[in-house]
C-alpha atoms as a PDB file:
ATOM      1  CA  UNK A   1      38.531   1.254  -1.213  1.00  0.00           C
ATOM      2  CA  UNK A   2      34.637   0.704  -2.210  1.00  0.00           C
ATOM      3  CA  UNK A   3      32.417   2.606  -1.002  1.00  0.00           C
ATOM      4  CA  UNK A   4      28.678   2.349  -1.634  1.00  0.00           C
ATOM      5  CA  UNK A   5      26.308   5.493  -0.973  1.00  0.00           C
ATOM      6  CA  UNK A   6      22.654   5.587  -0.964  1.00  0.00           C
ATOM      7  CA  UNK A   7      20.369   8.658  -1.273  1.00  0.00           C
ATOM      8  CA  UNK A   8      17.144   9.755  -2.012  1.00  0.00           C
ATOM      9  CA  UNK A   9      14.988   8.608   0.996  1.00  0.00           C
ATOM     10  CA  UNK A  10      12.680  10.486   3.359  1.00  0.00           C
ATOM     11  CA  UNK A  11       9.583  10.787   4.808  1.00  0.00           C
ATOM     12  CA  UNK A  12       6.454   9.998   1.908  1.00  0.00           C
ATOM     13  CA  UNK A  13       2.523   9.924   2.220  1.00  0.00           C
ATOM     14  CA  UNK A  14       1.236   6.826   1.159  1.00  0.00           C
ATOM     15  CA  UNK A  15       0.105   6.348  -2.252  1.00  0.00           C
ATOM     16  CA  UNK A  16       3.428   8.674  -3.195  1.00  0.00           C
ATOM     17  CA  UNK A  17       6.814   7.929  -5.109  1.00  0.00           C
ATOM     18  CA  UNK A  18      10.247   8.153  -4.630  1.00  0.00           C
ATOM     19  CA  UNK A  19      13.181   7.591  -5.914  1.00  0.00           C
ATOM     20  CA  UNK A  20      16.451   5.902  -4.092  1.00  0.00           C
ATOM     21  CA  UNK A  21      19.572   6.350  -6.106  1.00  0.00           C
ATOM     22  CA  UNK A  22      23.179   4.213  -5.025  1.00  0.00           C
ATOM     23  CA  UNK A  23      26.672   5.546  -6.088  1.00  0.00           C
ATOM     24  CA  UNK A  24      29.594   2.889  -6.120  1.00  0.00           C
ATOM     25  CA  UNK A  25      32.998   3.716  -6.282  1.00  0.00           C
ATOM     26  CA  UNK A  26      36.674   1.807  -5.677  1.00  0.00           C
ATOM     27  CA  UNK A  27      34.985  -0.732  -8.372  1.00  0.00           C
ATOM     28  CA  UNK A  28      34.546  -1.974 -11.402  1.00  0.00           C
ATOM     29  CA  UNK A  29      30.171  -1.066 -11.610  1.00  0.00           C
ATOM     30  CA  UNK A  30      29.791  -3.116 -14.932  1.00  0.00           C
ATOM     31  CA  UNK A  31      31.404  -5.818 -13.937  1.00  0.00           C
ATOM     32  CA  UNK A  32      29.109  -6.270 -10.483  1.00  0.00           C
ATOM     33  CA  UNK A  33      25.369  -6.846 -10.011  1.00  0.00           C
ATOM     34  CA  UNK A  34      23.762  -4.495  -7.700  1.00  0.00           C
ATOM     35  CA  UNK A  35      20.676  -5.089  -5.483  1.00  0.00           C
ATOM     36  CA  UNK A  36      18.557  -3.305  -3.131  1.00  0.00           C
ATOM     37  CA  UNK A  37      17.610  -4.331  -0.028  1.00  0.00           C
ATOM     38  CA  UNK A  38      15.552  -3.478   3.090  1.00  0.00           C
ATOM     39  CA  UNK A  39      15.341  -4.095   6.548  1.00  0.00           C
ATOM     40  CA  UNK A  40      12.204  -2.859   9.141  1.00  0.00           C
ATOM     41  CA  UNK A  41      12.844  -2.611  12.665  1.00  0.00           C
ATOM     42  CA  UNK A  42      12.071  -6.069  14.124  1.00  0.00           C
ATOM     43  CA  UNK A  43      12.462  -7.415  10.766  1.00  0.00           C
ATOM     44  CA  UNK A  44      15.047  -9.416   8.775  1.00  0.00           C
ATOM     45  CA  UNK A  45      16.615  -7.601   5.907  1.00  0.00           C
ATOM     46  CA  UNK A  46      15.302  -8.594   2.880  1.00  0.00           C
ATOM     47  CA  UNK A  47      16.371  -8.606  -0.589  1.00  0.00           C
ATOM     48  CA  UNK A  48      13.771  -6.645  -2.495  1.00  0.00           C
ATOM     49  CA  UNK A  49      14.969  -6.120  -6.228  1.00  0.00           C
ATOM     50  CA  UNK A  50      18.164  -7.222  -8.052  1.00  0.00           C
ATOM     51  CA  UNK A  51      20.163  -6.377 -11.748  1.00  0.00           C
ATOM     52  CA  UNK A  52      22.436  -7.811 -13.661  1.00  0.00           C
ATOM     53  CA  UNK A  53      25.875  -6.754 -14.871  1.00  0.00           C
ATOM     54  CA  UNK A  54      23.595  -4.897 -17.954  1.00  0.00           C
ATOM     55  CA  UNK A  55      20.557  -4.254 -16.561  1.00  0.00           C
ATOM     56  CA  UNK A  56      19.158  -6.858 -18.804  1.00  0.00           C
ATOM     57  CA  UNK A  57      18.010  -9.077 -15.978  1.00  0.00           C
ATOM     58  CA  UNK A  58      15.933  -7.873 -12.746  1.00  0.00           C
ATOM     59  CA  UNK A  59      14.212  -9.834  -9.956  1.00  0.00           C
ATOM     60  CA  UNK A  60      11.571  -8.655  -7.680  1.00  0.00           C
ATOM     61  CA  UNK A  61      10.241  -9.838  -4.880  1.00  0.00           C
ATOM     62  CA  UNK A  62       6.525 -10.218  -4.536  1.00  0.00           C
ATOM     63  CA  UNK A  63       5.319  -7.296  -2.645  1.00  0.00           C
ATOM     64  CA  UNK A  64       6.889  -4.698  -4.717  1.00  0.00           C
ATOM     65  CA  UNK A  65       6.052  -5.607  -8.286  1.00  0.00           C
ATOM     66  CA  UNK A  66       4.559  -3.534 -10.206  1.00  0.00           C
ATOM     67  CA  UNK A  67       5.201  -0.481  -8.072  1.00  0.00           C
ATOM     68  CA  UNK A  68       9.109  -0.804  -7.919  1.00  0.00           C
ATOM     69  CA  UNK A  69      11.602  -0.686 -11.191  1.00  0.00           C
ATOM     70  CA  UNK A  70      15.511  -1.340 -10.334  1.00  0.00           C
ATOM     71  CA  UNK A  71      17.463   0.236 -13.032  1.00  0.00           C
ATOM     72  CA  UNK A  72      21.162   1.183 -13.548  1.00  0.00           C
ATOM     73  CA  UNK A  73      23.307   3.475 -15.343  1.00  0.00           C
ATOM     74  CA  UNK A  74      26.999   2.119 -15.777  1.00  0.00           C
ATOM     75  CA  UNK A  75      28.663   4.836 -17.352  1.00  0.00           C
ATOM     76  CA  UNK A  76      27.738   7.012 -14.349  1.00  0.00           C
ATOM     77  CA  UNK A  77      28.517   4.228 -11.814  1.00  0.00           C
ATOM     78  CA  UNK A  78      24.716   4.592 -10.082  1.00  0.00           C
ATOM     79  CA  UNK A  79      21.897   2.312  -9.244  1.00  0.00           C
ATOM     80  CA  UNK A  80      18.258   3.429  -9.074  1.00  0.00           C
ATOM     81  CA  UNK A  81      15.112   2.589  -7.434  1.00  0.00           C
ATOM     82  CA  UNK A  82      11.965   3.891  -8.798  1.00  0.00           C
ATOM     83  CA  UNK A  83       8.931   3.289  -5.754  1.00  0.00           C
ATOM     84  CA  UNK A  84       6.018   4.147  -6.656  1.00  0.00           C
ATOM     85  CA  UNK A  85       2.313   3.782  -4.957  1.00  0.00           C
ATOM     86  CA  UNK A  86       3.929   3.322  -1.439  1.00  0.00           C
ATOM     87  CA  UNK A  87       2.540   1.514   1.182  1.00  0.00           C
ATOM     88  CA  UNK A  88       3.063   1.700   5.107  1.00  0.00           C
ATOM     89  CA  UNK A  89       4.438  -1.553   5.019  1.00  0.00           C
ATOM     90  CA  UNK A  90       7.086  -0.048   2.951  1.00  0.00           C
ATOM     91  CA  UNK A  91       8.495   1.994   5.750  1.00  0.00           C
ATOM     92  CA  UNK A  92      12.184   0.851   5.959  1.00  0.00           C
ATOM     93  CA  UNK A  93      15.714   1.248   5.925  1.00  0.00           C
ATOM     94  CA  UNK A  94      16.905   0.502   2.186  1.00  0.00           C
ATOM     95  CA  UNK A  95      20.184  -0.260   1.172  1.00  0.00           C
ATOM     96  CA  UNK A  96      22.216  -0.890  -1.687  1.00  0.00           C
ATOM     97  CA  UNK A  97      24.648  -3.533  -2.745  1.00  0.00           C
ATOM     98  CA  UNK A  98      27.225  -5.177  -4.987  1.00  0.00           C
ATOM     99  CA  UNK A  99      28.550  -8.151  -6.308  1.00  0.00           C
ATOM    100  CA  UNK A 100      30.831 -10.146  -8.143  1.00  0.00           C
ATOM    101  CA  UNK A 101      29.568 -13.728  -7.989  1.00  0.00           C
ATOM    102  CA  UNK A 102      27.328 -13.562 -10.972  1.00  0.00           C
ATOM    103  CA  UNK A 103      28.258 -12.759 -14.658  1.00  0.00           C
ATOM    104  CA  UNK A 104      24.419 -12.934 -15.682  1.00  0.00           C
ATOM    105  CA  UNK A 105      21.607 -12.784 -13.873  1.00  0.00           C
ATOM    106  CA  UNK A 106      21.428 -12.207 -10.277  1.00  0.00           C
ATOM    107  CA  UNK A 107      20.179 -12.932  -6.854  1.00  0.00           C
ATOM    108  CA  UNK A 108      18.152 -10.992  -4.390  1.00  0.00           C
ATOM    109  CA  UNK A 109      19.751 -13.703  -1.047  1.00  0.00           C
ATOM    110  CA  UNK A 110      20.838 -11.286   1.445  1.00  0.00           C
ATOM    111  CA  UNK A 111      24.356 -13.691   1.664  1.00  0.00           C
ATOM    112  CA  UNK A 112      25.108 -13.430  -1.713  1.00  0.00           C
ATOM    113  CA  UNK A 113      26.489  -9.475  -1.395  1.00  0.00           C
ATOM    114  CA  UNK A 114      29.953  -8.624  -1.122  1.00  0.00           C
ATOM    115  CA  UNK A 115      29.870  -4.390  -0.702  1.00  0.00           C
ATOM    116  CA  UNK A 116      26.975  -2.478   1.209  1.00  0.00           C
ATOM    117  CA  UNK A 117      25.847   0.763   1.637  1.00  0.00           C
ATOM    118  CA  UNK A 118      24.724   2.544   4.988  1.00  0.00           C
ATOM    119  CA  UNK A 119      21.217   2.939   4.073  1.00  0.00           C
ATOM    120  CA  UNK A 120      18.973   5.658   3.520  1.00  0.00           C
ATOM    121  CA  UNK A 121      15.271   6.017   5.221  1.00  0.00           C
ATOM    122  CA  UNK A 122      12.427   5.500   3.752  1.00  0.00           C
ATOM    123  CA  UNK A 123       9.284   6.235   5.694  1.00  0.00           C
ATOM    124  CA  UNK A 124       5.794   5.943   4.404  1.00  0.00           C
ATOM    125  CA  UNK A 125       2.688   7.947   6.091  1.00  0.00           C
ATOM    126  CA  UNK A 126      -0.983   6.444   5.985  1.00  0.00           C
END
């Protein structure tokens, strides 16, 4: 059974950093690529940052680069999120997932994903 866990969110003036972490077990980690997502109430989930198998390969999307880094451990089967500089508009539920469809590279499309976490909150004062 695969389960996907997020943690690490909570409440954050703006300006501040966190940092989300994902555990995934029931699978094979190196052999999936693992994205992060988020959705704000109102608001379609979007795919915000993406990895390869290897970490060799990310993908951002606009509005977090240079203030986000998506990074991965395999041997300890976890996925991390580094935000930093938040922004109100970063207020939202994040969560984590995995797939098999791509041996390199990766894709931040929300259809692409096969496994997904619950989501942890992430809320950003101003």
């Amino acid at each position: 059974q695969v389960q996907v866990v997020e943690s690490g969110g909570g409440l954050v003036q703006a300006g501040g950093s966190l940092r989300l972490s994902c555990s995934a077990s029931g699978l094979t980690f190196a052999a999936y690529a693992m994205g992060w997502f988020r959705q704000a109430p109102g608001k379609e989930r979007e795919g915000i940052s993406c990895i390869s198998l290897n970490g060799v390969y990310t993908s951002y999307t606009d509005s977090v680069k240079g203030r986000f880094a998506i990074s991965r451990d395999n041997a300890k089967k976890t996925l991390y999120l580094q935000m930093n500089f938040l922004k109100a508009e970063d207020t939202a539920m994040y969560y984590c997932a995995a797939t098999s469809r791509y041996t390199s590279g990766c894709s931040r499309a929300v259809n692409y994903w096969d496994y997904w976490g619950q989501g942890t909150q992430v809320t950003v004062s101003s």
